[in-house]
PDB file of N, CA and C in Angstrom:
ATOM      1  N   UNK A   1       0.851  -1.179   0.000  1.00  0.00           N
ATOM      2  CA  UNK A   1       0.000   0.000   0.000  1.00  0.00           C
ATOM      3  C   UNK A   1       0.886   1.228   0.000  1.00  0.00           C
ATOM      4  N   UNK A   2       0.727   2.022  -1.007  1.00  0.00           N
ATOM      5  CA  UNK A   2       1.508   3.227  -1.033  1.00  0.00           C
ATOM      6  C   UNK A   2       0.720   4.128  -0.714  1.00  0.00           C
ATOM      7  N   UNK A   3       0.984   5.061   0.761  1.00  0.00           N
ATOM      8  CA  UNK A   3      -0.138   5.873   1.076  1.00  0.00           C
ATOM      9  C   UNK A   3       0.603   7.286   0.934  1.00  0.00           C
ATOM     10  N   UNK A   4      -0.527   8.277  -0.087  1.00  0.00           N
ATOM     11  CA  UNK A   4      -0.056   9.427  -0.759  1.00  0.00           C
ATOM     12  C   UNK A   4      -0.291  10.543   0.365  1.00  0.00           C
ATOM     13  N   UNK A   5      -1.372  10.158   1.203  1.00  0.00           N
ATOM     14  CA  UNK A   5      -1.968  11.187   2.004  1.00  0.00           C
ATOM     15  C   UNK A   5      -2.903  10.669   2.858  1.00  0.00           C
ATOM     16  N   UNK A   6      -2.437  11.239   4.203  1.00  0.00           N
ATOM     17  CA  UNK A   6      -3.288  10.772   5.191  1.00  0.00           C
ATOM     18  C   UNK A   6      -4.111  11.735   6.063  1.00  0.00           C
ATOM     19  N   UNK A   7      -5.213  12.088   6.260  1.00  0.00           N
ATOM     20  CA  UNK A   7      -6.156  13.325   6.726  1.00  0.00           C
ATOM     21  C   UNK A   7      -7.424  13.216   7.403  1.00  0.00           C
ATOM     22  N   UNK A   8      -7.393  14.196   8.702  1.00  0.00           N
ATOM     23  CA  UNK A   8      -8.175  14.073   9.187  1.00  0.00           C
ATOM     24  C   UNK A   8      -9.509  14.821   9.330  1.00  0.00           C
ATOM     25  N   UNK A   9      -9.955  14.892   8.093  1.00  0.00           N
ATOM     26  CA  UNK A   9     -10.875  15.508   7.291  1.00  0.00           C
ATOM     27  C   UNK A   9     -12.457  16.347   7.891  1.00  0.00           C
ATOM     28  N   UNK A  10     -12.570  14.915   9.181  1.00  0.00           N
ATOM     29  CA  UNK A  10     -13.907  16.211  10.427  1.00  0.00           C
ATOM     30  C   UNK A  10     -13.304  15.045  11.560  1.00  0.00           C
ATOM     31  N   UNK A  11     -14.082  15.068  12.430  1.00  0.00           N
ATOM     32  CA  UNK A  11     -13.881  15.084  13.891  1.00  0.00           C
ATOM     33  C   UNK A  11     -14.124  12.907  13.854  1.00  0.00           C
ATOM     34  N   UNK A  12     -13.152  12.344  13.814  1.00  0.00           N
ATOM     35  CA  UNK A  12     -13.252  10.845  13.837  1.00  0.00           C
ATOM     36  C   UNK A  12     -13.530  10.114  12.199  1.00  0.00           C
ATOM     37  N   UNK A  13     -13.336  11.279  11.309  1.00  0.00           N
ATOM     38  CA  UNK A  13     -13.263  10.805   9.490  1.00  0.00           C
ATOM     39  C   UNK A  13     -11.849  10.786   9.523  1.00  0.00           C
ATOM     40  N   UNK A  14     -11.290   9.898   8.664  1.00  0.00           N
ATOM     41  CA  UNK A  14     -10.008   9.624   7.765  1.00  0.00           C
ATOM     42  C   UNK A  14      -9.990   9.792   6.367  1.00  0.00           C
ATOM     43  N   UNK A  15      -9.000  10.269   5.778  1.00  0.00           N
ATOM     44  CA  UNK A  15      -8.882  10.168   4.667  1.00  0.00           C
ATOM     45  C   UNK A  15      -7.919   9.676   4.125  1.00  0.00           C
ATOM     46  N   UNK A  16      -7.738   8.394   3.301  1.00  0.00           N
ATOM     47  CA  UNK A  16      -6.687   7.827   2.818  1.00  0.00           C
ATOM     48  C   UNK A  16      -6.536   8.290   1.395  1.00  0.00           C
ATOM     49  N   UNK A  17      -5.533   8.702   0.577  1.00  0.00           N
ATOM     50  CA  UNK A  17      -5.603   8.714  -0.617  1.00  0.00           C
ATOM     51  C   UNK A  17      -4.127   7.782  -0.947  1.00  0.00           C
ATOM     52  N   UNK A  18      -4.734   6.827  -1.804  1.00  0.00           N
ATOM     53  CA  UNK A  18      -3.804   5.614  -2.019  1.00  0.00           C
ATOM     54  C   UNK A  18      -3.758   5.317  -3.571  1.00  0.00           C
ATOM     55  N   UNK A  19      -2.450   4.741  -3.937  1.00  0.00           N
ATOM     56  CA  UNK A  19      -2.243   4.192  -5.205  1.00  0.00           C
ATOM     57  C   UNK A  19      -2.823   3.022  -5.591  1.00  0.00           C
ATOM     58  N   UNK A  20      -2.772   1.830  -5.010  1.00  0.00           N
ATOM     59  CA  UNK A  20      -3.566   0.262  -5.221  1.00  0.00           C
ATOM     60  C   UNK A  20      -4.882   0.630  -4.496  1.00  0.00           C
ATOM     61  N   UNK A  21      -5.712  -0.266  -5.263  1.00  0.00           N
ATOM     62  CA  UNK A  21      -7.207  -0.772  -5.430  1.00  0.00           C
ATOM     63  C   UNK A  21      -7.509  -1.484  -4.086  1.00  0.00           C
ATOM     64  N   UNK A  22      -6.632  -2.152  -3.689  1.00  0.00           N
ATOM     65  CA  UNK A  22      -6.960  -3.446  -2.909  1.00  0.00           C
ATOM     66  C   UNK A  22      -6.380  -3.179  -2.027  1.00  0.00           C
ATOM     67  N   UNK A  23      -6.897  -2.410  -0.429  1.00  0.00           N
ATOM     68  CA  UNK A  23      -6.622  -1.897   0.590  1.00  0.00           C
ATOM     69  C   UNK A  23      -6.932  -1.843   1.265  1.00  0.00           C
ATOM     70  N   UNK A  24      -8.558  -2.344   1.330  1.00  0.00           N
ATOM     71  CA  UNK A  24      -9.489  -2.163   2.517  1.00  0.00           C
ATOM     72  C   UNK A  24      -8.782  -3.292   3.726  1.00  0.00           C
ATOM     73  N   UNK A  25      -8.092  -4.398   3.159  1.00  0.00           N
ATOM     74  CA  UNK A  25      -7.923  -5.392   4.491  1.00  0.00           C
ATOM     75  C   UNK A  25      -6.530  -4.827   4.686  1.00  0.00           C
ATOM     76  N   UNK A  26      -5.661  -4.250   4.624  1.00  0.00           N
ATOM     77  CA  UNK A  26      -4.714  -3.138   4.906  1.00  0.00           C
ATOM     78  C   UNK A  26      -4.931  -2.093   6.030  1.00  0.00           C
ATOM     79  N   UNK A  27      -6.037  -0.940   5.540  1.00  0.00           N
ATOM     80  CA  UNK A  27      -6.952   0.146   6.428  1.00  0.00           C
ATOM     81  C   UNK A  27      -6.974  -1.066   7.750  1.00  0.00           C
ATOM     82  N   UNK A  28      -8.240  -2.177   7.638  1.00  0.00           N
ATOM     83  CA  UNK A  28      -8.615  -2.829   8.771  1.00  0.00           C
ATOM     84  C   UNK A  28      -7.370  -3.371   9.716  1.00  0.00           C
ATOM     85  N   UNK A  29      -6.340  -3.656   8.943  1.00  0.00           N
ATOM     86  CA  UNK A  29      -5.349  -4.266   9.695  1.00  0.00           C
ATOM     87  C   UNK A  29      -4.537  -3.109  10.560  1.00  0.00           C
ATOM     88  N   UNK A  30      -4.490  -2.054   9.876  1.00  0.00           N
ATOM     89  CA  UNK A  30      -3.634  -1.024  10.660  1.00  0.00           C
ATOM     90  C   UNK A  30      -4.336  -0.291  11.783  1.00  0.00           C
ATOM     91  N   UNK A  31      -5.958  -0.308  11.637  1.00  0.00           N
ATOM     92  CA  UNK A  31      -6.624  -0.244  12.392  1.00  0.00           C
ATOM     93  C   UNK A  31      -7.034  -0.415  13.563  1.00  0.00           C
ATOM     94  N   UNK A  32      -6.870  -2.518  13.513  1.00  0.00           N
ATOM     95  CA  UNK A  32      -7.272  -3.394  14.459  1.00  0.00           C
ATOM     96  C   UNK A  32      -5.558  -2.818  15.518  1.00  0.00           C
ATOM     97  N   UNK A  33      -4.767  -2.555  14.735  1.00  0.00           N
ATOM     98  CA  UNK A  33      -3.297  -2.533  15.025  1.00  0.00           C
ATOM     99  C   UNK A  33      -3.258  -0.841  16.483  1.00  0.00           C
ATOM    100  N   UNK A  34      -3.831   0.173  15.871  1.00  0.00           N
ATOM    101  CA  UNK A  34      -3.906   0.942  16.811  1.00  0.00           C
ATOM    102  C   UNK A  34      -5.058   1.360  17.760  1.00  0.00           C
ATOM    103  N   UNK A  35      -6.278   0.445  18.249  1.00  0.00           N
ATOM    104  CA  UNK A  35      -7.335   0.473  18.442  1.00  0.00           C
ATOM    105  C   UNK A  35      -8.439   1.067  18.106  1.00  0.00           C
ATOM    106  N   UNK A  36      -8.849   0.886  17.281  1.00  0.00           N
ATOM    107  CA  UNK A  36      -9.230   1.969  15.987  1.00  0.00           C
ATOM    108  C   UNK A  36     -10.358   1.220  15.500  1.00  0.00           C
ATOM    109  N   UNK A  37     -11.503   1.815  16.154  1.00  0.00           N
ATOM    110  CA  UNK A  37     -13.035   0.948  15.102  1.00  0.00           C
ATOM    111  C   UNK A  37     -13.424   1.880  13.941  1.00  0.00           C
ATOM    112  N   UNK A  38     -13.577   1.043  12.748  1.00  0.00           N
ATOM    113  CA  UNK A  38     -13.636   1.281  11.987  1.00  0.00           C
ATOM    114  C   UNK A  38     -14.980   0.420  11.300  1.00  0.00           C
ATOM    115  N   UNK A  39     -16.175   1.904  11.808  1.00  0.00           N
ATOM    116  CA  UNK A  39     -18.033   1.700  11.064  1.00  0.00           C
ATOM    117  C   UNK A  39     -18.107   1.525  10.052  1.00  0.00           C
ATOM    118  N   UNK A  40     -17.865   2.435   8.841  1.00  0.00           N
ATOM    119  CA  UNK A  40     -17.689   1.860   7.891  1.00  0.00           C
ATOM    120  C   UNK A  40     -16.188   2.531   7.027  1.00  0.00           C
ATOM    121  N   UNK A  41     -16.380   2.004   5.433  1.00  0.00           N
ATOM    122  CA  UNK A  41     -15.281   2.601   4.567  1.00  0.00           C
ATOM    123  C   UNK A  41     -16.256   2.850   3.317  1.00  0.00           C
ATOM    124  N   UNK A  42     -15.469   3.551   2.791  1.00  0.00           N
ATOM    125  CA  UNK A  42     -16.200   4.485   0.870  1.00  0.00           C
ATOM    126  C   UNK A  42     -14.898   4.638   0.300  1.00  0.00           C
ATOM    127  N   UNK A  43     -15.647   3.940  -0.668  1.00  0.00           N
ATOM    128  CA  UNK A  43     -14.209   4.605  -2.063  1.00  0.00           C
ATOM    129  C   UNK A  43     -14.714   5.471  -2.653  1.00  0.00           C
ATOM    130  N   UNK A  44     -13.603   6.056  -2.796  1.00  0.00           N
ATOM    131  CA  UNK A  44     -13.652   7.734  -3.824  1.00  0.00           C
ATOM    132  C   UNK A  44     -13.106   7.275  -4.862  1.00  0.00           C
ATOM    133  N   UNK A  45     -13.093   7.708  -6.025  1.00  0.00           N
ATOM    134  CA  UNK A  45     -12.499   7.927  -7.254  1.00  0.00           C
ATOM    135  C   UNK A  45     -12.766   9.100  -8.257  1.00  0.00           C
ATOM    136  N   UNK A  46     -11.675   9.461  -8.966  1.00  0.00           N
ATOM    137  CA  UNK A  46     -11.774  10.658  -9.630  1.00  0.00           C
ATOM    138  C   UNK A  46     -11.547  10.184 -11.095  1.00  0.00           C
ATOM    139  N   UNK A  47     -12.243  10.962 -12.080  1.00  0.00           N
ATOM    140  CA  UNK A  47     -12.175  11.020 -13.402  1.00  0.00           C
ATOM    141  C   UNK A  47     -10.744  11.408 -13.660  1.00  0.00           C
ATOM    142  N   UNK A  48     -10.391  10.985 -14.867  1.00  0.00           N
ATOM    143  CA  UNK A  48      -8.955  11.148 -15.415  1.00  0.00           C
ATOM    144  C   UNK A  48      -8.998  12.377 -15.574  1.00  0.00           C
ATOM    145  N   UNK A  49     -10.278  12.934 -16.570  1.00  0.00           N
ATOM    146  CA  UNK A  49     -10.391  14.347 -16.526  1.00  0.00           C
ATOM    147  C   UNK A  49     -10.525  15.417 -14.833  1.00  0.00           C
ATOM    148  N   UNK A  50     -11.239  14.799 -13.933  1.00  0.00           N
ATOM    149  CA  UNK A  50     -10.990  15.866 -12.896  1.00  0.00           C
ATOM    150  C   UNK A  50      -9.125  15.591 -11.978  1.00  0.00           C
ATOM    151  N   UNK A  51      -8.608  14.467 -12.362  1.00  0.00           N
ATOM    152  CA  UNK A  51      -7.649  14.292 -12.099  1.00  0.00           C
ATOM    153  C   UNK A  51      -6.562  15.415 -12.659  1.00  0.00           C
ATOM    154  N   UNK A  52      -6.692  15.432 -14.135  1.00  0.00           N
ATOM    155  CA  UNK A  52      -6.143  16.601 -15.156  1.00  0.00           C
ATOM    156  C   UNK A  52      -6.579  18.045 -15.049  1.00  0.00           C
ATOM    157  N   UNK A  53      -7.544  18.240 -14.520  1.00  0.00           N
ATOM    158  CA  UNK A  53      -8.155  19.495 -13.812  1.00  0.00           C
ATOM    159  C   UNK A  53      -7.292  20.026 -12.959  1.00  0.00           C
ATOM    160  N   UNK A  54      -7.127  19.207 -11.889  1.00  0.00           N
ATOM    161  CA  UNK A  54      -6.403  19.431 -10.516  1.00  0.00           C
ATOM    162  C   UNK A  54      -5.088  19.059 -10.999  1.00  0.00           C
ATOM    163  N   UNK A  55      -4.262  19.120 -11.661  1.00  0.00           N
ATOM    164  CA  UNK A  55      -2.968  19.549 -12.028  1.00  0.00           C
ATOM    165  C   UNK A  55      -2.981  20.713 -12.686  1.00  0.00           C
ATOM    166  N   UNK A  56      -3.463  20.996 -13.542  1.00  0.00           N
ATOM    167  CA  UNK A  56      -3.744  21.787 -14.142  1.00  0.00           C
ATOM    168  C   UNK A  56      -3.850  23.261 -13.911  1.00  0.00           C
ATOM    169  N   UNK A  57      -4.426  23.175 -13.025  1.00  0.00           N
ATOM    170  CA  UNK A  57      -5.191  24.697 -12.375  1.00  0.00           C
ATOM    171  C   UNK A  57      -4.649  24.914 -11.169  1.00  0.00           C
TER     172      UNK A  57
END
């Protein structure tokens, strides 16, 4: 797992922004690792185009 950015986005939210797909049993493991419940998870993804946006501008 290559983690690009790690943030604490409101009050008990995380934000991971990661390179590989396949991470969720990663998140849970580092999780279970610092006592850390974890309700649920959401993937984000961005368009190539809003990806090219945000370099861009």
């Amino acid at each position: 797992m290559e983690l690009f950015k790690l943030k604490n986005s409101h009050d008990n939210t995380w934000l991971f922004e990661i390179k590989a797909d396949a991470v969720r049993n990663n998140i849970f493991q580092f999780a279970m690792q610092q006592d850390i419940v974890v309700l649920t998870m959401q993937k984000e993804t961005q368009s190539l185009e809003a990806v090219f946006k945000k370099l861009t501008t």
